[in-house]
Protein backbone atom coordinates (compact mmCIF):
# COMPACT_ATOMS: atom_id res chain seq x y z
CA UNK A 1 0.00 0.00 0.00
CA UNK A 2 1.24 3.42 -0.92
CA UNK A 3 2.23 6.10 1.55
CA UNK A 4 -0.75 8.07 0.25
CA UNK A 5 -3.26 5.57 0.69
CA UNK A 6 -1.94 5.03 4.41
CA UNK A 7 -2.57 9.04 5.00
CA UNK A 8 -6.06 8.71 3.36
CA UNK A 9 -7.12 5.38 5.75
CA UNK A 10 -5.74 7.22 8.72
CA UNK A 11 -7.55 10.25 7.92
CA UNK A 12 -11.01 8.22 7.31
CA UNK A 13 -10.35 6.82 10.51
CA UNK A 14 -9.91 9.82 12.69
CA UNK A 15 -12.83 11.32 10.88
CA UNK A 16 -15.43 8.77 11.87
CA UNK A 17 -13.97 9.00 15.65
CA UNK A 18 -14.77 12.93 15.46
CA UNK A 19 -17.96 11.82 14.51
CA UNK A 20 -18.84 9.46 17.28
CA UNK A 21 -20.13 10.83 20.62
CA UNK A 22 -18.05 11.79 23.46
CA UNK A 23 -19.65 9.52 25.84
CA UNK A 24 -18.72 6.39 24.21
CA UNK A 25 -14.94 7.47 24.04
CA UNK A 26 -11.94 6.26 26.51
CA UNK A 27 -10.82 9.75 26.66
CA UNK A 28 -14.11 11.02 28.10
CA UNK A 29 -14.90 8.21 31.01
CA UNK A 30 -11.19 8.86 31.93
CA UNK A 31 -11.79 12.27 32.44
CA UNK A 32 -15.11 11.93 33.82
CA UNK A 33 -13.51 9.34 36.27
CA UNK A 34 -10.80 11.87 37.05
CA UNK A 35 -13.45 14.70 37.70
CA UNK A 36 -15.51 12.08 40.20
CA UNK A 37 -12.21 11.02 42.29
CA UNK A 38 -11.38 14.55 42.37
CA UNK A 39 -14.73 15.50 43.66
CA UNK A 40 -14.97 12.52 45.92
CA UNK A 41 -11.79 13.25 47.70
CA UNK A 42 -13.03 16.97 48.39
CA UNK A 43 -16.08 15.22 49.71
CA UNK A 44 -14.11 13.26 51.67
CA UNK A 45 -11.74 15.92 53.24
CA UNK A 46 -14.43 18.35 53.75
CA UNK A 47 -16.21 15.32 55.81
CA UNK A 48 -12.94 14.43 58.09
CA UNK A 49 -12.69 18.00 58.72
CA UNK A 50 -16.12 18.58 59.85
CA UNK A 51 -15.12 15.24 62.35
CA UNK A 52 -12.34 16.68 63.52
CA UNK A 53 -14.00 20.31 63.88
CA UNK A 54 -16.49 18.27 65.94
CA UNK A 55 -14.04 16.13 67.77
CA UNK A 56 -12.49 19.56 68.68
CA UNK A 57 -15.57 21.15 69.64
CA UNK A 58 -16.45 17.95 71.86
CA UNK A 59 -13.32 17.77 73.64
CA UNK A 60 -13.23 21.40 74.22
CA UNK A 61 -16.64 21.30 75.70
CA UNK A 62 -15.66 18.38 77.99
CA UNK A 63 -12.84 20.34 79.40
CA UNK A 64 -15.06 23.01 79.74
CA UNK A 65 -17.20 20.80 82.30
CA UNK A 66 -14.41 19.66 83.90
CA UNK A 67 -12.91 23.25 84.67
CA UNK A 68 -16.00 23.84 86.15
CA UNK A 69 -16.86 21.39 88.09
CA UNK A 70 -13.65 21.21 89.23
CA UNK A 71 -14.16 25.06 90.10
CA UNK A 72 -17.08 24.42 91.41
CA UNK A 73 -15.55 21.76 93.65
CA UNK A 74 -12.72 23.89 94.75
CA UNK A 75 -15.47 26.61 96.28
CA UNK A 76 -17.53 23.96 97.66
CA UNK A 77 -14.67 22.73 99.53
CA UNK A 78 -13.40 26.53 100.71
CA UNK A 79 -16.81 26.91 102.23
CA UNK A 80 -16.76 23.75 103.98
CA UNK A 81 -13.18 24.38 105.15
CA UNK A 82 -14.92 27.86 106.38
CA UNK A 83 -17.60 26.28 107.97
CA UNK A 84 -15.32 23.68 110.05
CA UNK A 85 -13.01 26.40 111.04
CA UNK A 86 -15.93 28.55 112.50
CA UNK A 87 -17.24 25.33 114.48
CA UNK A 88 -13.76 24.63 115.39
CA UNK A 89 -13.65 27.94 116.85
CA UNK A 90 -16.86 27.54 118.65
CA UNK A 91 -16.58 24.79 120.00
CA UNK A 92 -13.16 26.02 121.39
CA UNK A 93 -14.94 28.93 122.89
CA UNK A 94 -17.96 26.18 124.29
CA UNK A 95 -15.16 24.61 126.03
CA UNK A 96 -13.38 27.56 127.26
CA UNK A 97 -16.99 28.68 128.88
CA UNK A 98 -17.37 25.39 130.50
CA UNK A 99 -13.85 24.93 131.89
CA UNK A 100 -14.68 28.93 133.28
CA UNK A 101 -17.77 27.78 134.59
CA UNK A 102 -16.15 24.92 135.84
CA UNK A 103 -13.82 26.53 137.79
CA UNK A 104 -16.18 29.26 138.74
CA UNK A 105 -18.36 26.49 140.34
CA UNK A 106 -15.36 25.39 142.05
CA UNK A 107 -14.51 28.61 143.95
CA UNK A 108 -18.11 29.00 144.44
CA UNK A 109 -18.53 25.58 146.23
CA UNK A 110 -15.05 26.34 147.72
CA UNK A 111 -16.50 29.52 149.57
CA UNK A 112 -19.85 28.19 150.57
CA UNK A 113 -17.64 25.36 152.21
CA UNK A 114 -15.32 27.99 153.69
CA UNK A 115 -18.53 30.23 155.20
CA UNK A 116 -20.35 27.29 156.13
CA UNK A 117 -17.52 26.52 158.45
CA UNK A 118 -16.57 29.03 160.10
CA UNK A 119 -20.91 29.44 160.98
CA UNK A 120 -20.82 26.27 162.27
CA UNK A 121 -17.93 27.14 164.11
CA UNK A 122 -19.49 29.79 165.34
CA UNK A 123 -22.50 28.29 166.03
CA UNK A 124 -20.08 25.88 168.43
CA UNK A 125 -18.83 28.31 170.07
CA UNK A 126 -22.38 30.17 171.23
CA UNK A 127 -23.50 26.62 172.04
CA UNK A 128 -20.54 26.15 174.65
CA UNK A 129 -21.51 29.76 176.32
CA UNK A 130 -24.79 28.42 177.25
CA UNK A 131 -22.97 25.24 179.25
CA UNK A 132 -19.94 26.81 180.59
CA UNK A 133 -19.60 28.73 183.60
CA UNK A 134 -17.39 31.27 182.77
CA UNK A 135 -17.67 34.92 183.96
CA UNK A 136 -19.65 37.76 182.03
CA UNK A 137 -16.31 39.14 181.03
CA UNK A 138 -15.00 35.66 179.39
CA UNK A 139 -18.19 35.27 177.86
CA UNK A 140 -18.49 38.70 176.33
CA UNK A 141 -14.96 37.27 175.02
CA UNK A 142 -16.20 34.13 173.70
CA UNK A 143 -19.12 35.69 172.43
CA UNK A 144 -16.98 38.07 169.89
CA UNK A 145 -14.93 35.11 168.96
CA UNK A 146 -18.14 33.13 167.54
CA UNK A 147 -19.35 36.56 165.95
CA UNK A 148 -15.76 36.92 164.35
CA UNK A 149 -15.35 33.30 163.55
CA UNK A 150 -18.00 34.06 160.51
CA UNK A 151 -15.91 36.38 158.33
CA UNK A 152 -12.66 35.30 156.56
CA UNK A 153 -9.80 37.33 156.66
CA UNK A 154 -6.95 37.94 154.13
CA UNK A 155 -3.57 39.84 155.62
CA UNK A 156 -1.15 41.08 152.94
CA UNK A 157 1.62 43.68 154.06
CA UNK A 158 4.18 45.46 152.61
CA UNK A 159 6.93 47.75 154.47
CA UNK A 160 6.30 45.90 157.49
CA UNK A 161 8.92 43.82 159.70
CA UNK A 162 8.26 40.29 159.85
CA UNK A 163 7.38 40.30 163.59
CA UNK A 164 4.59 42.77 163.14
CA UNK A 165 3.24 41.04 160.35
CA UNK A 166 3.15 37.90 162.97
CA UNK A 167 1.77 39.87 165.57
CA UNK A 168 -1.03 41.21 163.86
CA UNK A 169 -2.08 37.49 162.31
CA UNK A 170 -2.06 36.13 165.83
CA UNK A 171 -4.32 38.82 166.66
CA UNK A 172 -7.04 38.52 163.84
CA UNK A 173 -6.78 34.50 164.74
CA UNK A 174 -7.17 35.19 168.18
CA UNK A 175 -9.94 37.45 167.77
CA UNK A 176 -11.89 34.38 166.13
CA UNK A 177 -11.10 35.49 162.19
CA UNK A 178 -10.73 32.76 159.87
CA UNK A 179 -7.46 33.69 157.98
CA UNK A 180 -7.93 32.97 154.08
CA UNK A 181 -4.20 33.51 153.90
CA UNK A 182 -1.74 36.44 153.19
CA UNK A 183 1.93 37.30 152.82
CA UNK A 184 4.43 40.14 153.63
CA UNK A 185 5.42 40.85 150.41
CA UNK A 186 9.23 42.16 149.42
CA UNK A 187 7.77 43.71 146.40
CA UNK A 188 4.64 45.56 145.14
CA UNK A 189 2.30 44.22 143.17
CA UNK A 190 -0.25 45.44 140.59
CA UNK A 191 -2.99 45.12 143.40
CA UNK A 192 -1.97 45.73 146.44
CA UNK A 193 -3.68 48.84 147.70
CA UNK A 194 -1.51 52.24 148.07
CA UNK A 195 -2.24 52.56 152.00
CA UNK A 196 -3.67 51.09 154.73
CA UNK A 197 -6.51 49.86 153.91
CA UNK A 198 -9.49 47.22 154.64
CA UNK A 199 -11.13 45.67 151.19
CA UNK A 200 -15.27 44.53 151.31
CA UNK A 201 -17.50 42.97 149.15
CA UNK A 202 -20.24 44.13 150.06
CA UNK A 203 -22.55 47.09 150.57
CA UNK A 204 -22.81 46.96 154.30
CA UNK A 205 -19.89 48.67 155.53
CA UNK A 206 -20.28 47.98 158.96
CA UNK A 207 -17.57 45.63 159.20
CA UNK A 208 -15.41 47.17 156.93
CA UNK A 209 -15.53 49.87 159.31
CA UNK A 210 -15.33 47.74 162.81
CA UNK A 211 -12.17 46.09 161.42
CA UNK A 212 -10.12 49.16 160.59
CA UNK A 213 -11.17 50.68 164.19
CA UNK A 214 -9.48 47.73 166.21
CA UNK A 215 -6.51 47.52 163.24
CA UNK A 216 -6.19 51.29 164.42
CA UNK A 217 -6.19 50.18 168.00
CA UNK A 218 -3.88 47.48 167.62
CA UNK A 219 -1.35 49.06 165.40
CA UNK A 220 -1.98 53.15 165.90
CA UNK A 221 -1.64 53.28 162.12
CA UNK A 222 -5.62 54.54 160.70
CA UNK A 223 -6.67 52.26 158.17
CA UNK A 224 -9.10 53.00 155.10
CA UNK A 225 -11.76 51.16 153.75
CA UNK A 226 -12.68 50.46 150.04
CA UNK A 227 -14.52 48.48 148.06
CA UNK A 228 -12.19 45.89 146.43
CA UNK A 229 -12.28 44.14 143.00
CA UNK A 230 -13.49 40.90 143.94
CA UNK A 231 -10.09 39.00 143.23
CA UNK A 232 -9.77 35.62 145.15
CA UNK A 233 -13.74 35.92 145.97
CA UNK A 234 -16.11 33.57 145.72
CA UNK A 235 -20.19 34.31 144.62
CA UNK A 236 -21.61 34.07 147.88
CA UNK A 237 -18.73 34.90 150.12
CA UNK A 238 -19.14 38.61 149.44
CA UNK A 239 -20.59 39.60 153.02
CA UNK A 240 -18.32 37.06 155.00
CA UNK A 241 -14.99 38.03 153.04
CA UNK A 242 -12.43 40.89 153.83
CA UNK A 243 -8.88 42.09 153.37
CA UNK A 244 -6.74 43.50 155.06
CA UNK A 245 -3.39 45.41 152.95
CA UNK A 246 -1.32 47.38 155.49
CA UNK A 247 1.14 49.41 153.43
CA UNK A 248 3.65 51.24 155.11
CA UNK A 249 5.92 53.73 152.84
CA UNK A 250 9.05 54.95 154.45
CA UNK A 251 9.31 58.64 152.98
């Protein structure tokens, strides 16, 4: 076959592919095949991202919850903490009342016991007046002694020699006082009156007064009275209690 019938077959041939339709050509479903994988695989990335967008959006959300609750926690636990610090503290200050109370009891019970004594000593000694046979004088002797044996007496001195101090507590016991106790002191202290003077409790001053008359006569050194703070005194003691601070200042 000539070269010039080759071009002419070759050309036939290529015109009756023009003239078939693209659908039924290679080229055309390879495209079209192209075009769909293409498409599918935009699809398909546009779907993971949406996932992950979610996944993102999920997790975010959860750690949102989880801040706050844990916040939430956190406060619910400072109030708590709050709230067993304040009954701490109040129970602390229940306890502290009832170990004040205690002790308050205590010193009360302490000077009933004390004044209960010393009436039932003096109750004794009235009882043996009516049996004995003693003259007037010893019984107007006796007789003070049982009135005296109902108050208690505290004696604290300062500036004053040791003898004196021993004289004058031999005196109140032998006048029928119940001592409560005392000390000459080498120092002052904070309440240790600035002179002379006899403490009550109470407001009869009677015996405030009596007892700083016969300090005056047994010492020559006039004594004041005052009402004193209540240190070392018992609730119900008040009228049966006194002290006695003798002060002497050397100027």
């Amino acid at each position: 076959m000539k070269r010039e019938e080759l071009e002419l077959e070759k050309l036939e041939l290529e015109i009756a592919r023009l003239r078939q339709p693209q659908h039924k050509t290679w080229g055309f479903w390879l495209g079209l095949f192209s075009a769909m994988l293409a498409l599918a695989g935009i699809v398909v990335q546009d779907y993971l991202t949406k996932i992950e967008s979610a996944n993102a959006k999920y997790e975010m959300s959860e750690a949102k919850k989880i801040r706050e609750k844990a916040e939430a926690d956190t406060l619910f636990f400072q109030k708590e903490k709050k709230k067993i610090i304040a009954e701490k503290s109040k129970l602390v200050g229940d306890v502290e009342k009832l170990v004040g109370e205690k002790e308050r009891l205590e010193e009360e019970n302490s000077g009933l016991y004390s004044t209960n004594k010393n009436l039932r000593k003096a109750n004794e000694e009235l009882a043996k007046i009516g049996k004995s046979q003693t003259t007037i004088v010893n019984k107007s002797d006796i007789i003070k002694r049982a009135e005296n044996a109902k108050y208690s007496i505290g004696f604290y001195a300062l500036g004053v020699k040791d003898d004196k101090y021993r004289k004058i507590k031999n005196w109140l016991t032998h006048t029928g006082y119940s001592f409560r106790g005392g000390s000459n002191l080498n120092d002052r202290v904070s309440w240790l009156a600035s002179k002379p003077t006899v403490l009550y409790y109470t407001n009869d001053t009677t015996m405030a007064h009596k007892l700083a008359e016969d300090l005056r006569a047994q010492t020559g050194i006039k004594f004041a009275i005052q009402r004193g703070a209540g240190l070392g005194v018992g609730e119900g003691e008040e009228q049966w209690v006194y002290y006695i601070h003798m002060v002497i200042i050397n100027k």
